[in-house]
C-alpha atoms as a PDB file:
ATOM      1  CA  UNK A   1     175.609 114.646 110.225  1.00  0.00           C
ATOM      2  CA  UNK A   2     175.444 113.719 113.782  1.00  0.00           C
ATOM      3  CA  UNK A   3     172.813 112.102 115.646  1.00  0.00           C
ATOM      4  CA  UNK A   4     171.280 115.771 117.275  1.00  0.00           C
ATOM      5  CA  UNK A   5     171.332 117.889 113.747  1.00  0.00           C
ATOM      6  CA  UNK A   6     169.066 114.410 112.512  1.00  0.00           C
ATOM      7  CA  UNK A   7     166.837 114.722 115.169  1.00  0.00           C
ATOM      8  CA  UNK A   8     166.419 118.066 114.996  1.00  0.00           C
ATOM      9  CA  UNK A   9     166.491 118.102 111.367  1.00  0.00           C
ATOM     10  CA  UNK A  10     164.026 115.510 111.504  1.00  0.00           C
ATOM     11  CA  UNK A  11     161.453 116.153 114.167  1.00  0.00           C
ATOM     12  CA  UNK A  12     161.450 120.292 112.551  1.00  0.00           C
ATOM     13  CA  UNK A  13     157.914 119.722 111.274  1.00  0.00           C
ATOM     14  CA  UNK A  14     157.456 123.055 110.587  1.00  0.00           C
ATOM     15  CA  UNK A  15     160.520 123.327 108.015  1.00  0.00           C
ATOM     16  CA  UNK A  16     159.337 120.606 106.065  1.00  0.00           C
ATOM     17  CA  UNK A  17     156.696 122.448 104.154  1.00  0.00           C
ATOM     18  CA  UNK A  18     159.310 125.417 103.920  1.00  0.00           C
ATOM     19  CA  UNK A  19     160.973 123.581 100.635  1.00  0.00           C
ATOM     20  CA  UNK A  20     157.134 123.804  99.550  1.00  0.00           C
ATOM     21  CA  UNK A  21     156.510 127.288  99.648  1.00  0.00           C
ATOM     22  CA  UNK A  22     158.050 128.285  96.706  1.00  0.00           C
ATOM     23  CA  UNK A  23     155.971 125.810  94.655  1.00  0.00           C
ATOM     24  CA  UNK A  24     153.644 129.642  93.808  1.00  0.00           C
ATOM     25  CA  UNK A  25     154.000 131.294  90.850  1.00  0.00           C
ATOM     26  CA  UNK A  26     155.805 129.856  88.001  1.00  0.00           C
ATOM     27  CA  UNK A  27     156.969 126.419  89.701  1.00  0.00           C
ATOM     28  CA  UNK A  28     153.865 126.280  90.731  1.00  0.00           C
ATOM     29  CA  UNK A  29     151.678 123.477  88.643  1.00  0.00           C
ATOM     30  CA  UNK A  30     155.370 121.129  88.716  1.00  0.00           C
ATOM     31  CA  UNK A  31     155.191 121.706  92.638  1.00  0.00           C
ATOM     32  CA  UNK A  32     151.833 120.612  93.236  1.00  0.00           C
ATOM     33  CA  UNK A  33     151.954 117.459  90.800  1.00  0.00           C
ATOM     34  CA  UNK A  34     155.111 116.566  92.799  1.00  0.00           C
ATOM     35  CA  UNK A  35     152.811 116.167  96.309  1.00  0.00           C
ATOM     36  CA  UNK A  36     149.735 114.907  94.509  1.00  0.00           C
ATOM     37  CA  UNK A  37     150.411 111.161  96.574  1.00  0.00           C
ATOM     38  CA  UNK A  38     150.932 113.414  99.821  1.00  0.00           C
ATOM     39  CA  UNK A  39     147.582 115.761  99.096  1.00  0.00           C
ATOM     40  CA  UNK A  40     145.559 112.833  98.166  1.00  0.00           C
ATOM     41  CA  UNK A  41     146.843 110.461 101.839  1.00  0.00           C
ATOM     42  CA  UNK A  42     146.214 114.107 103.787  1.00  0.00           C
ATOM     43  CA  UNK A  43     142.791 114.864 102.201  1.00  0.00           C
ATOM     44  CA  UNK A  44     141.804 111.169 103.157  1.00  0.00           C
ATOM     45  CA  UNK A  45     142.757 111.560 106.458  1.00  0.00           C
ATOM     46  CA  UNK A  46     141.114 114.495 106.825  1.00  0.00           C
ATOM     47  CA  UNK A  47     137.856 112.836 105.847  1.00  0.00           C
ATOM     48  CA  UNK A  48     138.451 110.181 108.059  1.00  0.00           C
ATOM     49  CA  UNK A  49     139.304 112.834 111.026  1.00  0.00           C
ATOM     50  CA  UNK A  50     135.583 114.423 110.353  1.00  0.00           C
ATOM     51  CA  UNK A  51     134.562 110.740 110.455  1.00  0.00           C
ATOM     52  CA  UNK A  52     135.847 110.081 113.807  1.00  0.00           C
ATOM     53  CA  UNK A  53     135.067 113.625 114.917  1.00  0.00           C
ATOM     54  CA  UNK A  54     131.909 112.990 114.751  1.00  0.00           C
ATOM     55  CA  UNK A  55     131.678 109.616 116.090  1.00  0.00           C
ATOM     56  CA  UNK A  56     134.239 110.390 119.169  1.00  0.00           C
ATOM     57  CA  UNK A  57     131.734 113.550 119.948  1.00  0.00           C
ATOM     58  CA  UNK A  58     128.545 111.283 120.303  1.00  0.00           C
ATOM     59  CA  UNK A  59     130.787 109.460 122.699  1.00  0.00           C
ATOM     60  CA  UNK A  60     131.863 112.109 124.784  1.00  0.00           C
ATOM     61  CA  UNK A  61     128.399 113.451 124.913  1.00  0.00           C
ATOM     62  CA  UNK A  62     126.822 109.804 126.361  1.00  0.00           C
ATOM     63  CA  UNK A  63     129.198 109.023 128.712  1.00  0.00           C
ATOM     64  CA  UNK A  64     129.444 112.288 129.856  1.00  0.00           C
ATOM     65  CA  UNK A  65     125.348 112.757 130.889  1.00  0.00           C
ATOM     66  CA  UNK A  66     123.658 109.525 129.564  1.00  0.00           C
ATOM     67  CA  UNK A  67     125.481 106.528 130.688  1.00  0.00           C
ATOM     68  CA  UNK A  68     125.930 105.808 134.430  1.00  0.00           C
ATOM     69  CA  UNK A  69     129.874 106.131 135.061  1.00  0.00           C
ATOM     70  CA  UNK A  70     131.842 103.308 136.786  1.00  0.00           C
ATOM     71  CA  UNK A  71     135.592 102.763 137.134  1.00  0.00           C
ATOM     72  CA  UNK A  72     136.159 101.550 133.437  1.00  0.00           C
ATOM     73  CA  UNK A  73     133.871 104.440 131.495  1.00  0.00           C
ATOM     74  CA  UNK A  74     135.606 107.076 133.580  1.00  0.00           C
ATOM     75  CA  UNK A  75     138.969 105.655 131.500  1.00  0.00           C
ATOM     76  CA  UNK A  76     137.271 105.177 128.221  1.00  0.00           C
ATOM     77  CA  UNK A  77     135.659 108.872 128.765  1.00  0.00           C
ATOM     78  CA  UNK A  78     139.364 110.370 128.821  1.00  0.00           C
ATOM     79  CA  UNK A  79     140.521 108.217 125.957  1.00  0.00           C
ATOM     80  CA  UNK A  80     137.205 109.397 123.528  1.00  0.00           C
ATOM     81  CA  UNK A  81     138.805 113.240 124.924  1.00  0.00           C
ATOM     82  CA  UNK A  82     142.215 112.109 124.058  1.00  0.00           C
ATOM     83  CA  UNK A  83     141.028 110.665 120.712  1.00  0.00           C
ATOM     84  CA  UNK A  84     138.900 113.386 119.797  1.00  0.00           C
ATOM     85  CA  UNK A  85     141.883 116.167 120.534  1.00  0.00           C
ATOM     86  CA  UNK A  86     144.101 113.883 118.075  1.00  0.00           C
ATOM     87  CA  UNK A  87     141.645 113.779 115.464  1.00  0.00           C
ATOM     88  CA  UNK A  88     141.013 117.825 115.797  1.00  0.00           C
ATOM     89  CA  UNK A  89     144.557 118.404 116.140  1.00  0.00           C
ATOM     90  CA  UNK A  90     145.379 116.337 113.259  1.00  0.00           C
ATOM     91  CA  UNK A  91     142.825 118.290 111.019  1.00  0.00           C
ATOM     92  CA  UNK A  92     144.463 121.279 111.743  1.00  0.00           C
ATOM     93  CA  UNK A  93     147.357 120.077 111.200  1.00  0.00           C
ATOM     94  CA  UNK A  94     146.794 118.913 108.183  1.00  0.00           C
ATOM     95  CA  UNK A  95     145.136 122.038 106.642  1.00  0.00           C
ATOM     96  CA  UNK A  96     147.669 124.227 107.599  1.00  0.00           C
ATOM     97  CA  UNK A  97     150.245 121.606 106.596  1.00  0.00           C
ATOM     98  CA  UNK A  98     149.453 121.701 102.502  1.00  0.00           C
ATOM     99  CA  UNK A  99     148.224 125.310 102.361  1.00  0.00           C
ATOM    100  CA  UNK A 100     151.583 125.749 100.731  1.00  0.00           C
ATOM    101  CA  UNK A 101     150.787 122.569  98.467  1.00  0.00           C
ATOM    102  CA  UNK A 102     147.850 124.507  97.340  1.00  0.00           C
ATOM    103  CA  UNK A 103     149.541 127.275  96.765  1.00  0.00           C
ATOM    104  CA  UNK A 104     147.070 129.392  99.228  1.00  0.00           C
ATOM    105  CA  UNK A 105     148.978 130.010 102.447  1.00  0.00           C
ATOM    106  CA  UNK A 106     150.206 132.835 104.634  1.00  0.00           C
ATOM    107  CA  UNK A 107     153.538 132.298 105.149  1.00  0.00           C
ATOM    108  CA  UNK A 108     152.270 133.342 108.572  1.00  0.00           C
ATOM    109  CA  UNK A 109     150.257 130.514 109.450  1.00  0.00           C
ATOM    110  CA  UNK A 110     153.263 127.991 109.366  1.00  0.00           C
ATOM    111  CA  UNK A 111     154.381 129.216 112.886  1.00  0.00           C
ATOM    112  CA  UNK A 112     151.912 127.577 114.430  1.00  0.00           C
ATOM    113  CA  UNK A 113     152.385 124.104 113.025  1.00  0.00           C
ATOM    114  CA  UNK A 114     155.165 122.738 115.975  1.00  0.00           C
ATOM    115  CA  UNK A 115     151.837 123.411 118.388  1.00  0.00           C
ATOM    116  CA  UNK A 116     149.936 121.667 116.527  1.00  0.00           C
ATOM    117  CA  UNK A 117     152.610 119.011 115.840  1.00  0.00           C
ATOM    118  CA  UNK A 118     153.077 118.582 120.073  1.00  0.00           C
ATOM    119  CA  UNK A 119     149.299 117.902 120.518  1.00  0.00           C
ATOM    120  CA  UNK A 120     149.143 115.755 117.959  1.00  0.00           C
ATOM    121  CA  UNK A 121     151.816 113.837 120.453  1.00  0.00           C
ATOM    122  CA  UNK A 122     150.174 114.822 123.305  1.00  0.00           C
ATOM    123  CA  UNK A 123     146.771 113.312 122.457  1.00  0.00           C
ATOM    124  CA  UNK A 124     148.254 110.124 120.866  1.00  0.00           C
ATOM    125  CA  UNK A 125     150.246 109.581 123.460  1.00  0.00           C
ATOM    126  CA  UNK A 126     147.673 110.013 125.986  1.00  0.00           C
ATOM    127  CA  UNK A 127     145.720 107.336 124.253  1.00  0.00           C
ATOM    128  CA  UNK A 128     148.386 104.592 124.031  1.00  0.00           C
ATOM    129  CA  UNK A 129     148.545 105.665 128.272  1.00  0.00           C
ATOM    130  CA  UNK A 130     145.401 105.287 129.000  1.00  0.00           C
ATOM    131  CA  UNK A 131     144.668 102.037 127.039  1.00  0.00           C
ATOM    132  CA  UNK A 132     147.670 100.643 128.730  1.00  0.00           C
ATOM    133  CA  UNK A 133     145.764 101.821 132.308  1.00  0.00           C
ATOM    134  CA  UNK A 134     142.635  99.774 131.331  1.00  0.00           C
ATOM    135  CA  UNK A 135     144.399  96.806 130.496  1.00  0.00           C
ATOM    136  CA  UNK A 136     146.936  96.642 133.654  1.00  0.00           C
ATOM    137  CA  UNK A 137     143.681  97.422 135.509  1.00  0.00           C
ATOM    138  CA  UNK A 138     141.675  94.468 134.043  1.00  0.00           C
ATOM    139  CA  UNK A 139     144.425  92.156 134.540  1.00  0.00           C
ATOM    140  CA  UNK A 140     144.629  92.754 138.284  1.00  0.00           C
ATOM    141  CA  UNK A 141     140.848  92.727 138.017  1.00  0.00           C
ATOM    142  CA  UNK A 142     141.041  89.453 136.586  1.00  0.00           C
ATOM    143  CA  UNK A 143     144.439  88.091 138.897  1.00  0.00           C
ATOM    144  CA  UNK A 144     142.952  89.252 142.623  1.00  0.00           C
ATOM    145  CA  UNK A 145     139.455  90.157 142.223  1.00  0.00           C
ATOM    146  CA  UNK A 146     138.910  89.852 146.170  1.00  0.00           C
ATOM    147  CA  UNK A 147     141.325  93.164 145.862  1.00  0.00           C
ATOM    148  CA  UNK A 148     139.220  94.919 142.962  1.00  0.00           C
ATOM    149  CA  UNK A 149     135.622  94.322 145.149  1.00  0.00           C
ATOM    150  CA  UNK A 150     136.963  94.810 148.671  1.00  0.00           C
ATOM    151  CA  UNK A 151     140.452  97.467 148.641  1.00  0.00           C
ATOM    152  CA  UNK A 152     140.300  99.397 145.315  1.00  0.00           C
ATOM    153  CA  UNK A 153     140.194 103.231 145.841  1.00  0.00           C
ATOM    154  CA  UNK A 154     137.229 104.996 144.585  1.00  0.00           C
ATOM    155  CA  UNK A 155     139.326 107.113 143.012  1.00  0.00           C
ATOM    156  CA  UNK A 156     142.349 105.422 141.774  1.00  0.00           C
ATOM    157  CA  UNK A 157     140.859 105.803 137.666  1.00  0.00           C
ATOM    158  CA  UNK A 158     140.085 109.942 138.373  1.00  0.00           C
ATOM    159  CA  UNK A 159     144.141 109.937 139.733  1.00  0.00           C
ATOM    160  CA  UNK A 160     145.620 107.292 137.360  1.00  0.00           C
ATOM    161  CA  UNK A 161     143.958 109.357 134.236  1.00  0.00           C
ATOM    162  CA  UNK A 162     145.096 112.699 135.716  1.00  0.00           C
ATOM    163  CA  UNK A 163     149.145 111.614 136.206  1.00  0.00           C
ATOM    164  CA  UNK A 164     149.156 109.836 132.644  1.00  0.00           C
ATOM    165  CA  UNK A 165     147.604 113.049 130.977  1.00  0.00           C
ATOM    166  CA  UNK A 166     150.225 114.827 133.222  1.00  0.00           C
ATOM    167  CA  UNK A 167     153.000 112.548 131.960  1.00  0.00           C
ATOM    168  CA  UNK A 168     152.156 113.184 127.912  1.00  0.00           C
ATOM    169  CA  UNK A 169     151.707 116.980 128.553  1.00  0.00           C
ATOM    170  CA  UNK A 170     155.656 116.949 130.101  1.00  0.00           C
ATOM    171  CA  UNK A 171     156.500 114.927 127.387  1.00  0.00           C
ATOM    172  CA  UNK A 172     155.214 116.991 124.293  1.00  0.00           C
ATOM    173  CA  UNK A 173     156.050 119.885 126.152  1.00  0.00           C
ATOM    174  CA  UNK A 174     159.637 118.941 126.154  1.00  0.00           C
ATOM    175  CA  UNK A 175     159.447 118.086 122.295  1.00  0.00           C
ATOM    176  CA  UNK A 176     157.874 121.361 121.780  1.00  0.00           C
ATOM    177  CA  UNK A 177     160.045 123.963 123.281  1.00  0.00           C
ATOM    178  CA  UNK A 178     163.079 121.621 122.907  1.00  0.00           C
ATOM    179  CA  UNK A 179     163.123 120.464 120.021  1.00  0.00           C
ATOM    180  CA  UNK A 180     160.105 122.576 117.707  1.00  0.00           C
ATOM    181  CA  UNK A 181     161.397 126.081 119.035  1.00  0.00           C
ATOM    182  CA  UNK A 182     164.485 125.411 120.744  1.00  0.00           C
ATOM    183  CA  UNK A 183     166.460 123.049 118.572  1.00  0.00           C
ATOM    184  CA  UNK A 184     168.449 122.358 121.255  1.00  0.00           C
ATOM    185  CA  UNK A 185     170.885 119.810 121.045  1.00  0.00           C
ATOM    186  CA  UNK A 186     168.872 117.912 123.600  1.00  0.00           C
ATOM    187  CA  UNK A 187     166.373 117.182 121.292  1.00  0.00           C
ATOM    188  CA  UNK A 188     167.440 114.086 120.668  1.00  0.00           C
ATOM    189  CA  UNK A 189     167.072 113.153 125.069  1.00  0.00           C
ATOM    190  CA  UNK A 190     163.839 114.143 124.733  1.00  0.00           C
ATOM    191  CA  UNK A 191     163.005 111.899 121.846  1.00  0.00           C
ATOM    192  CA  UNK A 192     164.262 109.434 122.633  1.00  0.00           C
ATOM    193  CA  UNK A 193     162.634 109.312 126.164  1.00  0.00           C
ATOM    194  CA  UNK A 194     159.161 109.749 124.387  1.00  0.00           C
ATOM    195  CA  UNK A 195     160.166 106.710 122.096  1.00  0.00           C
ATOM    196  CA  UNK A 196     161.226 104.333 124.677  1.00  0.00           C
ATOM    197  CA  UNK A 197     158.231 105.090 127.359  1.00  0.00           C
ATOM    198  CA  UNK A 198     155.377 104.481 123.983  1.00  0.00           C
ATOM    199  CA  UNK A 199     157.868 102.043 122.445  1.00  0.00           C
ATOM    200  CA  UNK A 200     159.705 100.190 125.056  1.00  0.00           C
ATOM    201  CA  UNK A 201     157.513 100.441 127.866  1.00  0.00           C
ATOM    202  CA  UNK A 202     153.648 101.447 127.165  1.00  0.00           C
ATOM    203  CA  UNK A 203     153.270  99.017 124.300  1.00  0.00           C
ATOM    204  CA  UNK A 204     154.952  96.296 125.970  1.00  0.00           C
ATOM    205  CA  UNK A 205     153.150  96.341 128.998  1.00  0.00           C
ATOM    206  CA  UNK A 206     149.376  96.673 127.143  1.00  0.00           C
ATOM    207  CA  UNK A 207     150.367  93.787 125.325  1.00  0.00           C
ATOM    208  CA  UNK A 208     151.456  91.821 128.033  1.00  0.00           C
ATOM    209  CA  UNK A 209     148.393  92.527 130.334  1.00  0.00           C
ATOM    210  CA  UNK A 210     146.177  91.695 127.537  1.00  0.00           C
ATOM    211  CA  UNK A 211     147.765  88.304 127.238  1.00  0.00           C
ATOM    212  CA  UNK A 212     147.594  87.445 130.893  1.00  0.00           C
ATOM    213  CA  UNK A 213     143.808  88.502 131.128  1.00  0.00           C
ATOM    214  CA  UNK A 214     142.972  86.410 127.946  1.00  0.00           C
ATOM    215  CA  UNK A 215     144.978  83.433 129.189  1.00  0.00           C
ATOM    216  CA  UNK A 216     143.332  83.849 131.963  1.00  0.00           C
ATOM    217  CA  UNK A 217     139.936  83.693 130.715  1.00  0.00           C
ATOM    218  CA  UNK A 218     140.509  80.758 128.633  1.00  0.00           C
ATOM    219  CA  UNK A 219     140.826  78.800 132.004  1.00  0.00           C
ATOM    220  CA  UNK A 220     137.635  80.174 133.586  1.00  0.00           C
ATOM    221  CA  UNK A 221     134.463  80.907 132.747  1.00  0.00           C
ATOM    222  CA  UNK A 222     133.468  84.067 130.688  1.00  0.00           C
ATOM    223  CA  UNK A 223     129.884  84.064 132.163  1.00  0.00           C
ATOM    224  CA  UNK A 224     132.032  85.592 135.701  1.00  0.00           C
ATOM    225  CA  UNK A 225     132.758  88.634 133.763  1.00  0.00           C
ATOM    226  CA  UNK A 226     131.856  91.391 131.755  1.00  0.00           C
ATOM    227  CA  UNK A 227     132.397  89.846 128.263  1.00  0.00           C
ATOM    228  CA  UNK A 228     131.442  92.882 126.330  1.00  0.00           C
ATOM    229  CA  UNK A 229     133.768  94.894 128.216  1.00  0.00           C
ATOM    230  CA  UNK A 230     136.750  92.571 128.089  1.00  0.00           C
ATOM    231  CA  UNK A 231     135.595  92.193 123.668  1.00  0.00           C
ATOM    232  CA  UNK A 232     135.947  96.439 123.665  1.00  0.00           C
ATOM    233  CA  UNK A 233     139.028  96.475 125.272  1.00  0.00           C
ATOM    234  CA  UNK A 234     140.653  93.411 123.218  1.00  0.00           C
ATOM    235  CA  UNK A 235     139.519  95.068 119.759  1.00  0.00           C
ATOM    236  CA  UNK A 236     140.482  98.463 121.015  1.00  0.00           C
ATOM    237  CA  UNK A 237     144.020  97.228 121.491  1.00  0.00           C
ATOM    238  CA  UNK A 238     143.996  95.079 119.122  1.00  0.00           C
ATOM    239  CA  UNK A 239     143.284  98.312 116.464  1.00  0.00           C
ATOM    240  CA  UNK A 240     145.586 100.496 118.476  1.00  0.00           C
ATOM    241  CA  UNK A 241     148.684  97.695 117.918  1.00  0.00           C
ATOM    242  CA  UNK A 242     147.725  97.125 114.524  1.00  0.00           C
ATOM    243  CA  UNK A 243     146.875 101.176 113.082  1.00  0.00           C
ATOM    244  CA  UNK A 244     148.236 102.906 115.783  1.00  0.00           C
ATOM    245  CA  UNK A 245     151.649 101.586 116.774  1.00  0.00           C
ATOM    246  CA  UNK A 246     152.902 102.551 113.289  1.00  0.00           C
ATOM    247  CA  UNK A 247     153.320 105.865 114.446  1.00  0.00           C
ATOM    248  CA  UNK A 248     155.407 104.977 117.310  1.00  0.00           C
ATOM    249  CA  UNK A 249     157.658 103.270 114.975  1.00  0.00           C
ATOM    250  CA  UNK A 250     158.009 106.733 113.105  1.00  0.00           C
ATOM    251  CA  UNK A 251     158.483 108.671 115.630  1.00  0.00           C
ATOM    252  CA  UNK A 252     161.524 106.347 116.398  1.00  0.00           C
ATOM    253  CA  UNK A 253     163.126 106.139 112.278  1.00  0.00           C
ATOM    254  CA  UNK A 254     162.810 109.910 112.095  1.00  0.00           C
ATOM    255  CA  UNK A 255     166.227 109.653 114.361  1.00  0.00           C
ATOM    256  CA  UNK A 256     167.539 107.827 111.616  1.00  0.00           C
ATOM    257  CA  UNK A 257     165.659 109.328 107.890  1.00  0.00           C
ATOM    258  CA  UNK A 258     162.741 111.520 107.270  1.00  0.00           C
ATOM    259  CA  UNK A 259     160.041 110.268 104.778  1.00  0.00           C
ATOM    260  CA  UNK A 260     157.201 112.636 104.271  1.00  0.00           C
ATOM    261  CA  UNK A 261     154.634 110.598 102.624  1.00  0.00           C
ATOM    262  CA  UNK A 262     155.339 107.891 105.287  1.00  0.00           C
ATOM    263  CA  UNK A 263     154.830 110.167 108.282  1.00  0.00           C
ATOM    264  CA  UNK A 264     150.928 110.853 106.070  1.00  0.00           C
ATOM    265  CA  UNK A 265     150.416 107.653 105.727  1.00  0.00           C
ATOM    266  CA  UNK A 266     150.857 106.588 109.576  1.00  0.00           C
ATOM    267  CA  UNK A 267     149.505 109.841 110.993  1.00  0.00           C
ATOM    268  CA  UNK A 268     146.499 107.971 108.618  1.00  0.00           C
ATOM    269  CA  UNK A 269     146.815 104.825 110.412  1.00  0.00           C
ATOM    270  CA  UNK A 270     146.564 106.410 113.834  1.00  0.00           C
ATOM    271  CA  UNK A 271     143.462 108.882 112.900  1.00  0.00           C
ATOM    272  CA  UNK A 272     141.555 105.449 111.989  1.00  0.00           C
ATOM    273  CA  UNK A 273     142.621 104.177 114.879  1.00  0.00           C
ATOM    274  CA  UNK A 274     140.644 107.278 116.886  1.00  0.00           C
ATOM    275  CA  UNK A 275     137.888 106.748 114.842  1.00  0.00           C
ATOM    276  CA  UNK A 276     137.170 103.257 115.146  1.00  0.00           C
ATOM    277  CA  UNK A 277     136.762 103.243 118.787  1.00  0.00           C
ATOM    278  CA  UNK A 278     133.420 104.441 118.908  1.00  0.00           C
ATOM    279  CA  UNK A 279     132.421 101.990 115.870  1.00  0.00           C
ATOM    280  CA  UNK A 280     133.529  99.419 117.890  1.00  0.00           C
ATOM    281  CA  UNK A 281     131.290 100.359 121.101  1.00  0.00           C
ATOM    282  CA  UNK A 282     128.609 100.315 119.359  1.00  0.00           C
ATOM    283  CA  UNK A 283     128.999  96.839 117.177  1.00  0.00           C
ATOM    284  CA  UNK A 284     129.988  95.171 120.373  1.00  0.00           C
ATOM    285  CA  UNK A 285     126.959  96.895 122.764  1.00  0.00           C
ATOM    286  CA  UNK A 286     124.763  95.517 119.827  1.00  0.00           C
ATOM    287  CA  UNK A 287     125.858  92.175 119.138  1.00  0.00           C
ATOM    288  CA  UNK A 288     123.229  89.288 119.464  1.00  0.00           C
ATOM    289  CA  UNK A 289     120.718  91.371 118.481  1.00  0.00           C
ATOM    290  CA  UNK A 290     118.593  90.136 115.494  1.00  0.00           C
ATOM    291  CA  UNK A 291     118.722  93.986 113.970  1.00  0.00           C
ATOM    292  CA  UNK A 292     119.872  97.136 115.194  1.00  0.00           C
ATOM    293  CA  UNK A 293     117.003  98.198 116.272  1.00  0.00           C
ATOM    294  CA  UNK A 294     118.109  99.903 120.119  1.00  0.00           C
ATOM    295  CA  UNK A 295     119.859 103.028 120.177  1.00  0.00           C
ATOM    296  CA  UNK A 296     123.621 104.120 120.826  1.00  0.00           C
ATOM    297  CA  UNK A 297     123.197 104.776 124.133  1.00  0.00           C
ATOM    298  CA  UNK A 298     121.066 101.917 124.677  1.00  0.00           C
ATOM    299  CA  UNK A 299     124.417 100.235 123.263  1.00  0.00           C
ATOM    300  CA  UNK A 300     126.905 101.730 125.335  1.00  0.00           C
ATOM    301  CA  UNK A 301     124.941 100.981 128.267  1.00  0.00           C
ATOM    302  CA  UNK A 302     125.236  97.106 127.559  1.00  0.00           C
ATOM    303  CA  UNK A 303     129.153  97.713 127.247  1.00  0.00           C
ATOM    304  CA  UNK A 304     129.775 100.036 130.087  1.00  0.00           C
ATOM    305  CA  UNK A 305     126.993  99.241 132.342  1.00  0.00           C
ATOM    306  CA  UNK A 306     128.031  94.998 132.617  1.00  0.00           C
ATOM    307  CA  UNK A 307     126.545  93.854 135.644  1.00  0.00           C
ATOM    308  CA  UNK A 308     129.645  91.571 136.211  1.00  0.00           C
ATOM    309  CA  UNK A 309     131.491  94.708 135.909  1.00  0.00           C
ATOM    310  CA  UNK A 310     130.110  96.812 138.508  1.00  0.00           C
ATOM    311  CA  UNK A 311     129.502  93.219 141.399  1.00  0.00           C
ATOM    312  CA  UNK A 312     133.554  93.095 140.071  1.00  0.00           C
ATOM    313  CA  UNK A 313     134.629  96.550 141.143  1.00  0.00           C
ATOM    314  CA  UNK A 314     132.526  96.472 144.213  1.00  0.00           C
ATOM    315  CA  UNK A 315     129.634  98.644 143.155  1.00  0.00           C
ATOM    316  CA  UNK A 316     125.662  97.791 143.546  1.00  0.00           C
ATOM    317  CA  UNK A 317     124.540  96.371 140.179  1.00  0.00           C
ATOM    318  CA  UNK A 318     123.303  99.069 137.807  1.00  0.00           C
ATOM    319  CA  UNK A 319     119.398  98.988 137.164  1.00  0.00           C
ATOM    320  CA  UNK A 320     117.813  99.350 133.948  1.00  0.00           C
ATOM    321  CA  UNK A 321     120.710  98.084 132.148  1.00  0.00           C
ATOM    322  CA  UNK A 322     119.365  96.026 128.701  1.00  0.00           C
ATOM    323  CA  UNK A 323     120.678  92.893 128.897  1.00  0.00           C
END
């Protein structure tokens, strides 16, 4: 088999549960105990979508109207959007996905699984973007702050958000009406273009920024900047390298082989990964506190609303902020 009737063969999502379908009727008990393990990693990460569902939603709705916006919550606004479209997505997915499993499906309903399937890609590769935006940004932040206070545009995170969303819609475009309706034997361009930008390029870069900001840091004094910010960013990263890269790497083998229950099992990975984000806001916006006693917002605002971020960026310093 060549390398285009692999990928195509491969990246089909939507004939995958084909060779499921006939699991009603007499097969039907043998079928289902054959995708128990893949039922059981799906249903988890279905719980853990609701999870993070929730979670990303409080987000959206504090940043949004409760929590003065400055350069850096403007970014981490679009990535609790992007993470909160992956987590939906990936519910949907996922329901539609083992209706056959169950045995309780319209045949009808599997049409719409490459859409689903695209924004899935769509929204986690919007996130890996936009985490890689925040950390080039805070490493020039950190390299020529006279730049950040004095010459940043006021609008450089509205326009930097807006072309990387732009960039992941091309993308899973392409994938969708190349390779999910097309099966063209292009398919394999286009995937391999998405794998080497989140591969070979996004992931390479966040890392690297990351490392220059913390090196950085370690010769200067944290009390100069916005420690809670730079702790949410690190452990955001940190959990995207560790739960979400996995899927990257999937993305990339399915040239190569097609594993179901491994595709589950890092499409798991990368819904924790959505979910922990907001977890982590709120642990960090808390922390050296004797008990948990202030609200979420009154946690995000100790994150997002850093004094030594706004002097940093050039903006007044933002009253009422707990310390």
């Amino acid at each position: 088999m060549d390398a285009n009737s692999t990928a195509r063969e491969c990246w089909s999502v939507s004939a995958v549960p084909g060779s499921v379908a006939g699991g009603a009727g007499a097969n039907g008990t043998r079928c289902f105990a054959e995708h128990v393990p893949e039922i059981v990693t799906g249903g988890t990460t279905l719980l853990i979508c609701l999870c993070g569902l929730l979670g990303n939603g409080t987000i959206l709705w504090l940043l949004s109207s409760r929590v003065r916006r400055n350069p850096f919550s403007a970014y981490l606004l679009n990535l609790a959007v992007a993470d909160f479209t992956f987590l939906l997505c990936t519910s949907a997915f996922l329901v539609i996905y083992h209706m056959p499993m169950l045995s309780c499906f319209q045949p009808q309903l599997l049409r719409v699984l490459p859409l689903f399937h695209s924004m899935v890609l769509l929204t986690y590769s919007s996130s890996l973007y936009l985490l890689t935006a925040i950390s080039v940004e805070r490493c020039v932040g950190v390299l020529w702050p006279f730049w950040c206070r004095c010459h940043r545009p006021k609008l450089l995170s509205a326009v930097t958000c807006s072309l990387l969303w732009a960039l992941a819609c091309v993308l899973a475009g392409l994938v969708y009406f190349v390779c999910d309706l097309g099966h063209s034997e292009h398919c394999w361009m286009v995937l391999g273009t998405l794998c080497f930008l989140n591969f070979c390029f996004f992931t390479p870069l966040m890392v690297l920024s990351n490392v220059i900001v913390f090196v950085k840091l370690r010769r200067s004094s944290w009390q100069q900047h916005p420690v809670r910010l730079y702790t949410v960013i690190f452990l955001t990263v940190f959990s995207f390298l560790l739960f979400g890269i996995p899927l990257s790497i999937q993305i990339f083998i399915n040239f190569f082989v097609y594993i179901n229950l491994v595709f589950e099992i890092c499409l798991l990975l990368a819904s924790f990964n959505s979910s922990i984000n907001p977890v982590i806001y709120v642990l960090v916006g808390s922390y050296g506190k004797s008990k948990f006693r202030r609200s979420v917002k009154v946690a995000l605002q100790r994150v997002f609303e850093d004094r030594a971020d706004s002097q940093e960026v050039g903006e007044s310093p933002v009253m009422g902020t707990a310390a």
